[in-house]
N, C-alpha and C. Protein backbone atom coordinates (compact mmCIF):
# COMPACT_ATOMS: atom_id res chain seq x y z
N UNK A 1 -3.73 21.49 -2.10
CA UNK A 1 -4.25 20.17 -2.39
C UNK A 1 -4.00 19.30 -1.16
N UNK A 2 -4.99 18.31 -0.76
CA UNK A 2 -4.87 17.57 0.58
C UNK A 2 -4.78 16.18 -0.17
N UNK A 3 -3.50 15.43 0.08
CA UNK A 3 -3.79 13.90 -0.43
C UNK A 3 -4.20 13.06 0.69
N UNK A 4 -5.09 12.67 0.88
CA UNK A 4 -5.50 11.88 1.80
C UNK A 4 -5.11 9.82 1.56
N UNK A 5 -3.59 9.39 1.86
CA UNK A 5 -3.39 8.20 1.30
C UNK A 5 -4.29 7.03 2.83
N UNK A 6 -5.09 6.40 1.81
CA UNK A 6 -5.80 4.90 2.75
C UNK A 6 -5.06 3.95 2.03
N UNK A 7 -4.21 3.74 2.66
CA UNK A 7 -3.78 2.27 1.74
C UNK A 7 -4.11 1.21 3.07
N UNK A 8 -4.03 -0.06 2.29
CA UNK A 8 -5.01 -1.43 3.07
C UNK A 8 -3.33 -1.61 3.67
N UNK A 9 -3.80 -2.91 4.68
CA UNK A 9 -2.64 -3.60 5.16
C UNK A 9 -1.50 -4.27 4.14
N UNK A 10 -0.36 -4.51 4.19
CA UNK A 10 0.43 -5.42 3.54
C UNK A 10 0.41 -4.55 2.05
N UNK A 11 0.04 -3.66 1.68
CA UNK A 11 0.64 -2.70 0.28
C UNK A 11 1.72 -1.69 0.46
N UNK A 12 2.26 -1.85 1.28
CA UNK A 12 3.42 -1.04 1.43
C UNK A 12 3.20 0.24 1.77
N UNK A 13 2.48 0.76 2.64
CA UNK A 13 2.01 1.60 3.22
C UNK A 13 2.62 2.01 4.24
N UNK A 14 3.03 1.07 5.08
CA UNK A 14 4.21 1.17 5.86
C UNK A 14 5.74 2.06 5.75
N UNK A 15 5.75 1.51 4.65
CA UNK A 15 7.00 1.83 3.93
C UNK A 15 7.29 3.19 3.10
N UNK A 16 6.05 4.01 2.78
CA UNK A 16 5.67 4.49 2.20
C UNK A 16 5.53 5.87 3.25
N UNK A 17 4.62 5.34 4.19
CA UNK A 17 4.90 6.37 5.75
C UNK A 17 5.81 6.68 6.69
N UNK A 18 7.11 5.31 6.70
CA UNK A 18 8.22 5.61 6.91
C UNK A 18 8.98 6.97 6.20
N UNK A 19 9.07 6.59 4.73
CA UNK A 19 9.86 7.68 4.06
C UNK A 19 9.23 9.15 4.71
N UNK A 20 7.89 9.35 4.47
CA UNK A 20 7.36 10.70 4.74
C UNK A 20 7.90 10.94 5.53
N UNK A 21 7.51 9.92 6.84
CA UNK A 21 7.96 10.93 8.26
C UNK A 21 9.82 11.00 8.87
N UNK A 22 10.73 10.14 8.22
CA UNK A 22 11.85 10.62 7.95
C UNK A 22 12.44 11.31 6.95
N UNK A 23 11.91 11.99 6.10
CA UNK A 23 12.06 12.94 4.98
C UNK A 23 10.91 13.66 5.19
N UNK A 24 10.33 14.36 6.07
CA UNK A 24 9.22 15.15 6.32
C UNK A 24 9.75 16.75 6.08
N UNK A 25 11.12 17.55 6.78
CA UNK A 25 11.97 18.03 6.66
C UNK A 25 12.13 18.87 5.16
N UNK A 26 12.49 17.83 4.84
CA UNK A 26 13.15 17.82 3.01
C UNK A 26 11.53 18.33 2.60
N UNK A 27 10.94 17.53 2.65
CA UNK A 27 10.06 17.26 1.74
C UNK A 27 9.33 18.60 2.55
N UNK A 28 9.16 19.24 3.15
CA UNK A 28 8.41 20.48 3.37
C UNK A 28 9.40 21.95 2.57
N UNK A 29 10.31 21.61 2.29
CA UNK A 29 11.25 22.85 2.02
C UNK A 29 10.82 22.37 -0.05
N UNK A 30 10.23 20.93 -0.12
CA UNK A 30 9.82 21.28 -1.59
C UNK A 30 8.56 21.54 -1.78
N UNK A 31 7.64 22.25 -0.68
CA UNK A 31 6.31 22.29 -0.67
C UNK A 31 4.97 20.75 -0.47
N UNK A 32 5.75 19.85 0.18
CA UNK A 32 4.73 18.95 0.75
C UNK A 32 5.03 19.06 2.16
N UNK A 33 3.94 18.75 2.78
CA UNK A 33 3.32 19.21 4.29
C UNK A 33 3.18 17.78 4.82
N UNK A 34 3.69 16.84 5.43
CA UNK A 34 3.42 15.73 6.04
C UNK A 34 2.97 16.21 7.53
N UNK A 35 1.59 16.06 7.72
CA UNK A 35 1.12 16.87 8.69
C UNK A 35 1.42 15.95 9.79
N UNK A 36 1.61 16.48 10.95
CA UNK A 36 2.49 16.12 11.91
C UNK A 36 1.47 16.30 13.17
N UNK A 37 0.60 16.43 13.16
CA UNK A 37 -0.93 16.42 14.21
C UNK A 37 -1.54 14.61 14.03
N UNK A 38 -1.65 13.92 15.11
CA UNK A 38 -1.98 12.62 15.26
C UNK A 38 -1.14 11.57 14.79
N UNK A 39 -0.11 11.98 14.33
CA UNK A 39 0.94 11.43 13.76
C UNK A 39 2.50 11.06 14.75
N UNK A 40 2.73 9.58 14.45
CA UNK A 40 3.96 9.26 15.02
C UNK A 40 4.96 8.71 14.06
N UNK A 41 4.27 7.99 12.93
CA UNK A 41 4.77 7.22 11.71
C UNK A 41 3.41 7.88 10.53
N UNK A 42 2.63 7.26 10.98
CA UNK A 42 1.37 7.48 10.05
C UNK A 42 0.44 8.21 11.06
N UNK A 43 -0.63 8.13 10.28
CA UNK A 43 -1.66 9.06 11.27
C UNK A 43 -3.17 8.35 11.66
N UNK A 44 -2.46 7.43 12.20
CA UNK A 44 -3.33 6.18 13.13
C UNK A 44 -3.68 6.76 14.16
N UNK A 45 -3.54 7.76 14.77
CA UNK A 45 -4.55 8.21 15.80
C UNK A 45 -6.05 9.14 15.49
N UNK A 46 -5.56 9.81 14.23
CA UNK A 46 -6.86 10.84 13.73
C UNK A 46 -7.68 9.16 12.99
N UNK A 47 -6.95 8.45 12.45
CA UNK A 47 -7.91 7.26 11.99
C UNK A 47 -8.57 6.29 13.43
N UNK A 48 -8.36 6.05 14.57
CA UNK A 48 -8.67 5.80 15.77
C UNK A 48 -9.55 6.64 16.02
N UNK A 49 -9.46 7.91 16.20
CA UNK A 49 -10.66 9.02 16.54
C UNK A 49 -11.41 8.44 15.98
N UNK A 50 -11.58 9.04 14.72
CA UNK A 50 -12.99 8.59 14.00
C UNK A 50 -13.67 7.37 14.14
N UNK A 51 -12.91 6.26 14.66
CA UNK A 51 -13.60 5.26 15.02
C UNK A 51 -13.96 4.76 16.52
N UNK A 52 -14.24 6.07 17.04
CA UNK A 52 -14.27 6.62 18.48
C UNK A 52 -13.43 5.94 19.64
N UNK A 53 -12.36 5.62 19.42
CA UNK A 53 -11.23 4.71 20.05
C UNK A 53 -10.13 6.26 20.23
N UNK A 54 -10.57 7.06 19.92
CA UNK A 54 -9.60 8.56 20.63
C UNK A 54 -10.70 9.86 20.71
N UNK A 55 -9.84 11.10 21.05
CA UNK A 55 -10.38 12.38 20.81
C UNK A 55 -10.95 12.62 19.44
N UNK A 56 -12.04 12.77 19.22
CA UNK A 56 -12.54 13.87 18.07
C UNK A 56 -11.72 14.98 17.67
N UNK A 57 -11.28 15.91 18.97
CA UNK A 57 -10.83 17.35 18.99
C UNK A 57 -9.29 16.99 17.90
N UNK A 58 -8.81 15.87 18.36
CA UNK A 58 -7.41 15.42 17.48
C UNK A 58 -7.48 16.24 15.68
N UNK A 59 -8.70 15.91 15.20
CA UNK A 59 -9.49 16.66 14.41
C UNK A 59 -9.25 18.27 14.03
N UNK A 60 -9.65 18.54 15.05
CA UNK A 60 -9.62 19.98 15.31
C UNK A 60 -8.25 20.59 15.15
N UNK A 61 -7.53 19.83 15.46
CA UNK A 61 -6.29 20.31 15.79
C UNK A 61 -5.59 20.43 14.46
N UNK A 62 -5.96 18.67 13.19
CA UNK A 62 -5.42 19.02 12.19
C UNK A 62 -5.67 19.88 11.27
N UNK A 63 -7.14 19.72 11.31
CA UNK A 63 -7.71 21.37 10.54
C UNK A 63 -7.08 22.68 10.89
N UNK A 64 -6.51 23.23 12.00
CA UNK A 64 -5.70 24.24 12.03
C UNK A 64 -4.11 23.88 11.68
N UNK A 65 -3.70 22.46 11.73
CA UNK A 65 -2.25 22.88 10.86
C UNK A 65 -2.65 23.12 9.71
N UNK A 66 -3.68 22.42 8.60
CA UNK A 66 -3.66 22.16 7.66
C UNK A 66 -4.03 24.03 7.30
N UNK A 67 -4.57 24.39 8.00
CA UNK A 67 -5.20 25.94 7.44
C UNK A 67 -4.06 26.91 7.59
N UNK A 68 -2.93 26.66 8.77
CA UNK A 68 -1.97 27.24 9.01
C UNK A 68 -0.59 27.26 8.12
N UNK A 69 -1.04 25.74 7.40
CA UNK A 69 0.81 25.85 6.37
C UNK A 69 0.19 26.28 5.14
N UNK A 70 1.50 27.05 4.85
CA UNK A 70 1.45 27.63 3.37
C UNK A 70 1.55 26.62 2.47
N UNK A 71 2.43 25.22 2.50
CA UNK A 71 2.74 24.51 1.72
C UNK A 71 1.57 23.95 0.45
N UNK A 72 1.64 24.16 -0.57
CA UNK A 72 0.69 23.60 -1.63
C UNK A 72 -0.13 22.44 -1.43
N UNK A 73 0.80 21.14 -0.64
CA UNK A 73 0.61 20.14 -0.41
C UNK A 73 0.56 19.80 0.49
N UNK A 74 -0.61 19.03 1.07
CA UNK A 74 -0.54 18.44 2.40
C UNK A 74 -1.11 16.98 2.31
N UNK A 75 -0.24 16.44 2.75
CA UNK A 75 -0.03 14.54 2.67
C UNK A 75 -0.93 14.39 4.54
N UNK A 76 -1.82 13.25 4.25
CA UNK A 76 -2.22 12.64 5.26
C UNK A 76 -2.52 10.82 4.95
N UNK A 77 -1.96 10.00 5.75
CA UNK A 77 -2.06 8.42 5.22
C UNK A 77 -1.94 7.81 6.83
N UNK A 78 -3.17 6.58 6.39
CA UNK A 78 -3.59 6.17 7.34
C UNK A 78 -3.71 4.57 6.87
N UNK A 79 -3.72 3.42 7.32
CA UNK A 79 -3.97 2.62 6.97
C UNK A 79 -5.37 2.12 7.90
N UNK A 80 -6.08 2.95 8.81
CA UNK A 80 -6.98 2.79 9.55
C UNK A 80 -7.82 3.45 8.80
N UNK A 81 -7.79 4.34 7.81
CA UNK A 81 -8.90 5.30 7.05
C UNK A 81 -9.53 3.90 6.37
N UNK A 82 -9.18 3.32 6.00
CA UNK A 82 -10.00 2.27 4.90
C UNK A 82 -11.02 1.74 5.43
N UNK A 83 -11.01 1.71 6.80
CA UNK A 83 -11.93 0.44 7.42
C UNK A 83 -12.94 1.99 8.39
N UNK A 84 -12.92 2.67 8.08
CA UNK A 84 -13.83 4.46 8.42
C UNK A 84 -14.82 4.57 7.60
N UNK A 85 -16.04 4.73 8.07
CA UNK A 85 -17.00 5.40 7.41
C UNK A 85 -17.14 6.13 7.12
N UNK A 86 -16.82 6.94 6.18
CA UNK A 86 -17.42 8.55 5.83
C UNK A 86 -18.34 8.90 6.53
């Protein structure tokens, strides 16, 4: 399962991407995947790509972690996805 979190500015999204990526660790040994491709806190650079302000390939890259972990779960959150066009 891929959760893809867009949360808007000022909903605690922040806070929310903090925990992941300092409990990323933990939280992979209980089967969630905080994918770690475009990611420093959140994953504001794969949300930058898409809005052609980075690499596309950034892309590329997460599609092979995501195909590569076994984990059930894979968490991706952006607060730049909201304002992305499909």
């Amino acid at each position: 399962m891929l959760v893809v979190h867009i949360g808007t500015q000022k909903t605690g999204t922040s806070a929310l991407q903090s925990y992941l990526a300092e409990n990323a660790d933990a939280l992979l040994d209980q089967g969630i995947h905080y994918l770690k491709t475009g990611r420093v806190r959140s994953h504001g650079d794969l949300a930058q790509a898409l809005r052609g302000r980075g690499a596309l390939s950034l892309w590329q890259e997460a599609r092979e972690e995501l195909r590569s972990s076994s984990s059930p779960t894979q968490v991706i959150s952006a607060e730049g996805l909201w304002v992305t066009d499909p």
